[in-house]
N, C-alpha and C. Protein backbone atom coordinates (compact mmCIF):
# COMPACT_ATOMS: atom_id res chain seq x y z
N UNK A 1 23.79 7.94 24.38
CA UNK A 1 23.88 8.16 22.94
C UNK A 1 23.36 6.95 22.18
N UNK A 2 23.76 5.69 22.91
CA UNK A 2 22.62 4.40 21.99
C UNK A 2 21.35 4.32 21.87
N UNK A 3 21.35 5.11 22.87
CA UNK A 3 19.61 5.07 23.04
C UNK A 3 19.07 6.11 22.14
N UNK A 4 19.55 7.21 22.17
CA UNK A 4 18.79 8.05 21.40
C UNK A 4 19.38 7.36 19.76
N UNK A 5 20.19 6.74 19.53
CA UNK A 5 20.69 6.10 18.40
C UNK A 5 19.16 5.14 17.65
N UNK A 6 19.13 4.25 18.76
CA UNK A 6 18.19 3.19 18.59
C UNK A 6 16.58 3.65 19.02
N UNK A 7 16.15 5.07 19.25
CA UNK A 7 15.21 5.42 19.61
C UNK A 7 14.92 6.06 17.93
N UNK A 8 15.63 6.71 17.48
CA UNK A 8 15.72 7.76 15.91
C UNK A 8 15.71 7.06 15.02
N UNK A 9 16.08 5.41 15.01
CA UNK A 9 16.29 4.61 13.47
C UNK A 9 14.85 3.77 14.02
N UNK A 10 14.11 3.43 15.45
CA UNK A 10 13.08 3.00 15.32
C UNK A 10 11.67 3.96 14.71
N UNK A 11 12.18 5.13 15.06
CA UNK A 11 11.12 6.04 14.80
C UNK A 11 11.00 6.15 13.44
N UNK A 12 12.27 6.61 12.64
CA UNK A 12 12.29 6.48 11.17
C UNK A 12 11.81 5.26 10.37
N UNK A 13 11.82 3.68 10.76
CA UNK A 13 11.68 2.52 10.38
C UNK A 13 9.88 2.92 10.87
N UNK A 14 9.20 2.98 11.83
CA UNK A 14 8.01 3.46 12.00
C UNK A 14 7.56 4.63 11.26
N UNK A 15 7.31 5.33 11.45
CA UNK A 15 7.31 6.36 10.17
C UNK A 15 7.11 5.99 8.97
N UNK A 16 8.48 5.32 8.36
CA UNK A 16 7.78 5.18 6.91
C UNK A 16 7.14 3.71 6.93
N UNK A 17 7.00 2.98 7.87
CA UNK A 17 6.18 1.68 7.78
C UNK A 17 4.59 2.48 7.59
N UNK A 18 3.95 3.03 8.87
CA UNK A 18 2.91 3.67 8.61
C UNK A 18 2.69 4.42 7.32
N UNK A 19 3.55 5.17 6.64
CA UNK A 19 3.04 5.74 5.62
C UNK A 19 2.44 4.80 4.37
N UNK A 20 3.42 3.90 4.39
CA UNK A 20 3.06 2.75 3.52
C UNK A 20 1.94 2.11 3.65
N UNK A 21 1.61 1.64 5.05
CA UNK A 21 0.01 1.32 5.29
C UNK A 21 -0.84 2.08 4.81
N UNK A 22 -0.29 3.50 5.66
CA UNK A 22 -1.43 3.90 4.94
C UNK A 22 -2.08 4.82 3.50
N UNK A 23 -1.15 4.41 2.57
CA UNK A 23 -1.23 4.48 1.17
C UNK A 23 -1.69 3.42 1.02
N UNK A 24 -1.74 2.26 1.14
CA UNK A 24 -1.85 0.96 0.42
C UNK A 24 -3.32 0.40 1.13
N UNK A 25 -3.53 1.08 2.44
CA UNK A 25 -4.83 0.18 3.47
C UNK A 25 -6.01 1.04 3.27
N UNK A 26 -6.18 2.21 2.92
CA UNK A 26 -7.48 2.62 2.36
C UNK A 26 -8.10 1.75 1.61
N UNK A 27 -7.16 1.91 0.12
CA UNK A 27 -7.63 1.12 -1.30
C UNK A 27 -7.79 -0.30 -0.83
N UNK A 28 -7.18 -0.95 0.05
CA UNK A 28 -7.28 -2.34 0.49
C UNK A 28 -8.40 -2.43 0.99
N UNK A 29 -8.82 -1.62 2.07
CA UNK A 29 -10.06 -1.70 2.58
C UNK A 29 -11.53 -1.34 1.37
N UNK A 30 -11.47 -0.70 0.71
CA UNK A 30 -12.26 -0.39 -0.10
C UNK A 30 -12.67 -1.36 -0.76
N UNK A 31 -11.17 -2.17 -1.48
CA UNK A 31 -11.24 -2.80 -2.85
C UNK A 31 -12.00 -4.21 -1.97
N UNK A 32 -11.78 -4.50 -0.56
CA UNK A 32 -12.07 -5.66 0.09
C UNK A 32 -13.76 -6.04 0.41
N UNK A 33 -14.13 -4.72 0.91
CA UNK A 33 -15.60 -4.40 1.28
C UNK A 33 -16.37 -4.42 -0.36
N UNK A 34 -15.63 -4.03 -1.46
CA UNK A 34 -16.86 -4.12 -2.99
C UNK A 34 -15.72 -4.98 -3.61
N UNK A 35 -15.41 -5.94 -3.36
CA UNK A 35 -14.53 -6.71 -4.45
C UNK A 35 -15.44 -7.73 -5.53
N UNK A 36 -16.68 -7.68 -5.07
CA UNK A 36 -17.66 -7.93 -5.71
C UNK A 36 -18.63 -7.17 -6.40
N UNK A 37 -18.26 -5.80 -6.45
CA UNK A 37 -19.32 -4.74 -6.83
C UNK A 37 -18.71 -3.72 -8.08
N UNK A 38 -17.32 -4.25 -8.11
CA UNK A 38 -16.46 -3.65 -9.16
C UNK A 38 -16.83 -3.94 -10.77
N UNK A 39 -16.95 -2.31 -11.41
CA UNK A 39 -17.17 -2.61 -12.79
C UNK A 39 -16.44 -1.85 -13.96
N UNK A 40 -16.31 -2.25 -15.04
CA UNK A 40 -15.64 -1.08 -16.02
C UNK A 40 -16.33 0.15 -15.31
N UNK A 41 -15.37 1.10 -15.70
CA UNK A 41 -15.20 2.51 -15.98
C UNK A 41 -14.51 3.40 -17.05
N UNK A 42 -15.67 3.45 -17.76
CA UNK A 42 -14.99 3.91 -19.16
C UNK A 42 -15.49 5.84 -19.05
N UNK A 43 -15.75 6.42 -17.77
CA UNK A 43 -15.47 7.32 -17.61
C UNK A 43 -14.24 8.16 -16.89
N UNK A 44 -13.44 6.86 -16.70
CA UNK A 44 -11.95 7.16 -16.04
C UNK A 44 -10.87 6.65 -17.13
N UNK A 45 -10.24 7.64 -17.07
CA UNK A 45 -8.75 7.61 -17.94
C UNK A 45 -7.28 7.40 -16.90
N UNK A 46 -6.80 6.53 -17.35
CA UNK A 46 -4.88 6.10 -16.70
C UNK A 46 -4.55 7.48 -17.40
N UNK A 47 -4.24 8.49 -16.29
CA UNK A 47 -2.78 9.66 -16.98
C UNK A 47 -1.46 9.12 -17.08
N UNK A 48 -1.19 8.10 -15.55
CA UNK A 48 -0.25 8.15 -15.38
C UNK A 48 0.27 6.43 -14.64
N UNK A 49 1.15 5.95 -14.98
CA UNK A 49 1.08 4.92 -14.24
C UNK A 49 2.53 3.88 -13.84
N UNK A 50 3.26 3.97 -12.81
CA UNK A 50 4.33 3.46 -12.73
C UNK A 50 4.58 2.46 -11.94
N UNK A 51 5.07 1.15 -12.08
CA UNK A 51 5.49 0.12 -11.07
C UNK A 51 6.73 -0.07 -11.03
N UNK A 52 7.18 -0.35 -9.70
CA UNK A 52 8.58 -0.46 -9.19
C UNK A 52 8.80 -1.81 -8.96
N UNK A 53 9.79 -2.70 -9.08
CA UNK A 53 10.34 -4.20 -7.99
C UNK A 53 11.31 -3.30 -7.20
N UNK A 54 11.29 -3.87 -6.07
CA UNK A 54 12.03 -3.66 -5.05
C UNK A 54 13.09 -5.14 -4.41
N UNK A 55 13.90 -4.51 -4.24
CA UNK A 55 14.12 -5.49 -3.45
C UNK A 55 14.71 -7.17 -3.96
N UNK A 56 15.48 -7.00 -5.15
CA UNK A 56 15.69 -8.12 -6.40
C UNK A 56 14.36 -8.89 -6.27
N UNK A 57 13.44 -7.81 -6.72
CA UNK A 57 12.25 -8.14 -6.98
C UNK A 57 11.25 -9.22 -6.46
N UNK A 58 11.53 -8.81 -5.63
CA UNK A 58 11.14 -9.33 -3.98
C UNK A 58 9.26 -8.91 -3.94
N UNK A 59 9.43 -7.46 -3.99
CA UNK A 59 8.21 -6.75 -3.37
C UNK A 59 7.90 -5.88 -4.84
N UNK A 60 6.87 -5.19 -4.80
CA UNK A 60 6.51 -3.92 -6.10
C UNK A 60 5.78 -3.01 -5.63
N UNK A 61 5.54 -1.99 -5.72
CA UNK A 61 4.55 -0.88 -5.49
C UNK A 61 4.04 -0.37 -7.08
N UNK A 62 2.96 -0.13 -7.05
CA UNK A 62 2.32 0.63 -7.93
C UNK A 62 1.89 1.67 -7.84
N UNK A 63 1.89 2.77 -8.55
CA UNK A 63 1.20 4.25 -8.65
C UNK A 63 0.32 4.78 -9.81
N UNK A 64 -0.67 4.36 -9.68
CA UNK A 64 -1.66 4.87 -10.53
C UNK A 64 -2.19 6.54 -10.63
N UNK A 65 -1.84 7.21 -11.71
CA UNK A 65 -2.76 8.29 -11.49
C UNK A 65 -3.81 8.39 -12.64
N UNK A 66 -5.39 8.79 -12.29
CA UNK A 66 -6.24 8.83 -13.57
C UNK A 66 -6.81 10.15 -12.96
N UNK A 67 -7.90 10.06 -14.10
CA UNK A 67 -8.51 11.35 -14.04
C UNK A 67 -10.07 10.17 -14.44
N UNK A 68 -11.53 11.18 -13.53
CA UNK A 68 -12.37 10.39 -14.00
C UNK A 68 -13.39 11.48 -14.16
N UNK A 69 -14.40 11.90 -14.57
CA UNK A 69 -15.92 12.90 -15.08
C UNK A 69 -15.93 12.59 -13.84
N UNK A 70 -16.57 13.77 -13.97
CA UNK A 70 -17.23 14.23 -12.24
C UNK A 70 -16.59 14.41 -10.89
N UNK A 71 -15.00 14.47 -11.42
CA UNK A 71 -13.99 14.65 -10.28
C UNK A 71 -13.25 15.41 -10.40
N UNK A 72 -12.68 16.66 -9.69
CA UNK A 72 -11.88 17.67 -10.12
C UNK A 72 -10.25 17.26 -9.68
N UNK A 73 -9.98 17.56 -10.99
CA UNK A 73 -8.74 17.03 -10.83
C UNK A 73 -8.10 15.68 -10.81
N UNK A 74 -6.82 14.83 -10.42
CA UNK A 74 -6.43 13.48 -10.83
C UNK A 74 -6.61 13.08 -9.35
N UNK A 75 -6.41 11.73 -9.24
CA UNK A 75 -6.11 10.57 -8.26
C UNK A 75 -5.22 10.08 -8.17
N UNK A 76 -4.98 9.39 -7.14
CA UNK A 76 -3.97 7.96 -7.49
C UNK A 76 -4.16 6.66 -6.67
N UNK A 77 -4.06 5.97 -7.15
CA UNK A 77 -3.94 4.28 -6.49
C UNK A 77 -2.91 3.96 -6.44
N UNK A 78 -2.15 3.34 -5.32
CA UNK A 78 -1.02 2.75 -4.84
C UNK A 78 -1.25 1.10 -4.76
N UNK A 79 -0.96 0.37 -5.09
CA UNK A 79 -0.83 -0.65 -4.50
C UNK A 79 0.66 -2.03 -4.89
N UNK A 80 0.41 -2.63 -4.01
CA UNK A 80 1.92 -3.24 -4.00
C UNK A 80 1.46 -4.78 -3.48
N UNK A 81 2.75 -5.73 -3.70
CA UNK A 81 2.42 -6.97 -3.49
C UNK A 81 3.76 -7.55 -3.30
N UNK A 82 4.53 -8.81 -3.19
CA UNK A 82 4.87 -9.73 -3.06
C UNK A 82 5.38 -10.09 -4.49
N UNK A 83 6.31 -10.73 -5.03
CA UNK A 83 6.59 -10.68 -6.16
C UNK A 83 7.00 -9.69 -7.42
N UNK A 84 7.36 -10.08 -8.57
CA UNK A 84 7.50 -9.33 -9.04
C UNK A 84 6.41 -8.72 -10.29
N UNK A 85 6.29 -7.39 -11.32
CA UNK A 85 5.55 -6.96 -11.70
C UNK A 85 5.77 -5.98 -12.70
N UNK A 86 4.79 -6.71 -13.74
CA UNK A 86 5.13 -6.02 -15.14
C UNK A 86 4.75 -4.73 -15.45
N UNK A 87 4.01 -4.13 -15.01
CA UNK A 87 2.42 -2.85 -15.30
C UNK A 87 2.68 -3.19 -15.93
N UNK A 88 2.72 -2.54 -17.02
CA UNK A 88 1.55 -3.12 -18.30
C UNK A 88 0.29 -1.82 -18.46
N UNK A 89 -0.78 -2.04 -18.90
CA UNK A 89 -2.14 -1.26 -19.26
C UNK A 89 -2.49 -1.79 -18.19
N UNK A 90 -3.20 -0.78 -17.32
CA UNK A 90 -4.41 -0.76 -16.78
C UNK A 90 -5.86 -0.67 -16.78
N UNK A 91 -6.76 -1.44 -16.51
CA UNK A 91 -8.31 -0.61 -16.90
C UNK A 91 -8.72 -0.64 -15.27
N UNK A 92 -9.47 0.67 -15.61
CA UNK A 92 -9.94 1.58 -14.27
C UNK A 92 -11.35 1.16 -14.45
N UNK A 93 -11.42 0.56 -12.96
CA UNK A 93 -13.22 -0.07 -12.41
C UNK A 93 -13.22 0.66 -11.24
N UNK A 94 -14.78 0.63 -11.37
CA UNK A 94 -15.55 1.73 -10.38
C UNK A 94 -16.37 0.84 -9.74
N UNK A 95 -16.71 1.07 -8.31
CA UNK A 95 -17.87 0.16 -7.41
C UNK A 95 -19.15 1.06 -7.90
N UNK A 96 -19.72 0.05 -8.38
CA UNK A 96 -21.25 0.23 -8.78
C UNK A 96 -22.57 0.86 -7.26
N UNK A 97 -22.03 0.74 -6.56
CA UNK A 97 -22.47 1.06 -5.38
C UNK A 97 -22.13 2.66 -4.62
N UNK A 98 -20.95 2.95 -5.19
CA UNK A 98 -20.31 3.65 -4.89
C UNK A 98 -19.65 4.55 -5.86
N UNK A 99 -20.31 5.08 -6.68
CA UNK A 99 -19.37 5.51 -7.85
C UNK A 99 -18.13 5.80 -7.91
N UNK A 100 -17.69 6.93 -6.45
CA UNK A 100 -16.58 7.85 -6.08
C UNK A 100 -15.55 6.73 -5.89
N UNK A 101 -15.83 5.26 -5.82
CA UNK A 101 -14.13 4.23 -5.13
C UNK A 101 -14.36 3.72 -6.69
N UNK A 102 -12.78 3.79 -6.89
CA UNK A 102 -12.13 3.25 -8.22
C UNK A 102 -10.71 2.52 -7.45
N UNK A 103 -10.68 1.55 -8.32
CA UNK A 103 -9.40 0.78 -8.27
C UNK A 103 -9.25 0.71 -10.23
N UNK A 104 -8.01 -0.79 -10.37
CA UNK A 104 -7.79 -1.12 -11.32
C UNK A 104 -7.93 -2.47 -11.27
N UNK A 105 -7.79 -3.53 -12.89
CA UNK A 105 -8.31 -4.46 -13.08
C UNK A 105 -7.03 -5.39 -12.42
N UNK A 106 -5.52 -4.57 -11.93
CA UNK A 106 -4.65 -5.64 -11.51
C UNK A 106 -4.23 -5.36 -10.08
N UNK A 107 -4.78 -4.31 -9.50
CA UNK A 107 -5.32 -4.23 -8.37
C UNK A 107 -6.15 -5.01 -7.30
N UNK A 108 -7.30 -5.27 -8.19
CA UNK A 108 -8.47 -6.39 -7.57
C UNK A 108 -7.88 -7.38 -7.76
N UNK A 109 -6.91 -8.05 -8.82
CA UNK A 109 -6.60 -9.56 -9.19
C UNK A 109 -5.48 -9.93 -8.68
N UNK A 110 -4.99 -8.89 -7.85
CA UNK A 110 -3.76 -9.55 -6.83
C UNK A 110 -4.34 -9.03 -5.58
N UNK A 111 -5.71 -8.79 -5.15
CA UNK A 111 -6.36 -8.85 -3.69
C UNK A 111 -5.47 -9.57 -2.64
N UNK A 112 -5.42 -10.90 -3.34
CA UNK A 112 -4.66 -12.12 -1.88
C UNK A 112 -3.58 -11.18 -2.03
N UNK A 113 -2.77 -11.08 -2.47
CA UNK A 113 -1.33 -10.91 -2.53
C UNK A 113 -1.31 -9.39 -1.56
N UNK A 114 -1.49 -8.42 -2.11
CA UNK A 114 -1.69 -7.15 -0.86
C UNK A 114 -2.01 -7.56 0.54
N UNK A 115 -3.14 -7.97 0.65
CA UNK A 115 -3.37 -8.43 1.65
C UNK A 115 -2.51 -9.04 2.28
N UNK A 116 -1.84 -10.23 1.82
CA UNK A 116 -0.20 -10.69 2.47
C UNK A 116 0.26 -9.49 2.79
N UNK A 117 0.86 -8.42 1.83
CA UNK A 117 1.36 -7.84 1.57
C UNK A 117 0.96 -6.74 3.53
N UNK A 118 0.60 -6.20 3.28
CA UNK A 118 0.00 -5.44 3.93
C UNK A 118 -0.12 -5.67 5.80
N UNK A 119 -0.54 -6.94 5.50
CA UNK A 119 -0.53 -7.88 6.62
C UNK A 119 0.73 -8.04 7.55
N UNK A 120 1.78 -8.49 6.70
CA UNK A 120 3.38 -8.43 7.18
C UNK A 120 3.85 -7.20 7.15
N UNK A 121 3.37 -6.19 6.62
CA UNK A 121 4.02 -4.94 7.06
C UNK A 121 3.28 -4.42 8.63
N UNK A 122 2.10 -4.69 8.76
CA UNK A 122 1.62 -4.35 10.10
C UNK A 122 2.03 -5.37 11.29
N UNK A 123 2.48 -6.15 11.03
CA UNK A 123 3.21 -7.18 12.01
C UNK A 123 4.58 -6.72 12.48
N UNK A 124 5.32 -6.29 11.29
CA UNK A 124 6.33 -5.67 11.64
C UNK A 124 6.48 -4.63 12.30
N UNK A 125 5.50 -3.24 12.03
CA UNK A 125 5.26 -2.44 12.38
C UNK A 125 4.74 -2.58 14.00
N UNK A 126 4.30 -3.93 13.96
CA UNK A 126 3.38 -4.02 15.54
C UNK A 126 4.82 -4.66 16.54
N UNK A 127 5.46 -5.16 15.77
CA UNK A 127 7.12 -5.80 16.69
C UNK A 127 8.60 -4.83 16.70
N UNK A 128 8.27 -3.86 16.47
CA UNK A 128 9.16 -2.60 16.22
C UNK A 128 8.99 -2.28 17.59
N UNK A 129 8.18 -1.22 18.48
CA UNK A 129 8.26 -1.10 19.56
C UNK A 129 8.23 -2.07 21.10
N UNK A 130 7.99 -3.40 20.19
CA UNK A 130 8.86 -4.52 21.53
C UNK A 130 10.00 -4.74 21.47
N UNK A 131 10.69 -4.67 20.02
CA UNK A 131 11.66 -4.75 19.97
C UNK A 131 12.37 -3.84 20.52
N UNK A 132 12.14 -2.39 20.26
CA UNK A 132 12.42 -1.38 21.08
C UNK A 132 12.80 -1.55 22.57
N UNK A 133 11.53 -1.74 23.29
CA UNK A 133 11.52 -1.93 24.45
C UNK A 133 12.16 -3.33 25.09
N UNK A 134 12.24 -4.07 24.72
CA UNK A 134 13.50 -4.89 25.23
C UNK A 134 14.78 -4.90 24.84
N UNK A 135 15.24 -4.27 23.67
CA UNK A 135 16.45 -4.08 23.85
C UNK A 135 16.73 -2.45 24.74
N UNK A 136 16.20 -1.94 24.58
CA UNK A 136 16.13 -0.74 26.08
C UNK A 136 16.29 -1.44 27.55
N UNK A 137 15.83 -2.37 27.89
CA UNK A 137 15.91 -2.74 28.90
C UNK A 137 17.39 -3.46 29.08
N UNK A 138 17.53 -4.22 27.88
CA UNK A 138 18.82 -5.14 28.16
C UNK A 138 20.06 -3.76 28.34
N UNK A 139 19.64 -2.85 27.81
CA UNK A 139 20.94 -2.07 27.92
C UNK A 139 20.78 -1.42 28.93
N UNK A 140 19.68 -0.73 29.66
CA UNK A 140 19.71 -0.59 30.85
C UNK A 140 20.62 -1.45 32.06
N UNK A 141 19.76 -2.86 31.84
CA UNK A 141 20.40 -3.76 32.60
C UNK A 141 21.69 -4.19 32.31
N UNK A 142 22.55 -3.88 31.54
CA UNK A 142 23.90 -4.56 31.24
C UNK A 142 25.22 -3.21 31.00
């Protein structure tokens, strides 16, 4: 019964670690590869836009939703960091290279910080199943 105890709260702690990556590691990867190619977009509109602190404001997530010409229907951008966080107004930039990748202007300007961000969640995520597996063993063995 510990085991399946400690097998169900690792799976759940995995689970939503990955989901979080991967909301947050697309746009990371995107915003990383044109972080130099980013420009106004004054054909995209903020519908919608909410930031959270977590954590006595420890951590934040963001949720962007816009709408932009030439796209059916809305979007959204997630991103999160380290610290805490006001939203505020957003302005929506588009890679000049790429029309279809949009971020925002406080998106790109906390780059380092996600990246931390992001970074320590995949570390964790990568020490979850050793952790697993050696405390499986110690209880085997004891």
């Amino acid at each position: 019964m510990r085991h399946l105890r400690l097998i169900l709260s690792s799976l759940f702690l995995i689970t939503s670690l990955v989901f979080v990556l991967r909301s947050h590691g697309v746009l990371l990867w995107q915003e990383i590869t044109h972080r130099n190619d980013f420009a106004p977009a004054p054909e995209a509109r903020v519908t919608e836009a909410k930031c959270t602190n977590w954590n006595l404001f420890l951590v934040h997530d963001c949720k962007i939703r816009f709408a932009a010409a030439g796209m059916p229907g809305e979007s959204e951008i997630h991103f999160g960091g380290f610290g805490r966080t006001e939203g505020g107004k957003f302005k929506m930039l588009h890679a000049r290279s790429e029309p279809g990748i949009y971020t925002t202007d406080a998106a790109l300007g906390e780059l380092n910080n996600t990246v931390a961000f992001v970074t320590l969640l995949a570390m964790v995520l990568a020490a979850i199943p050793l952790g697993l597996v050696l405390r499986m063993r110690r209880l085997a063995a004891g």
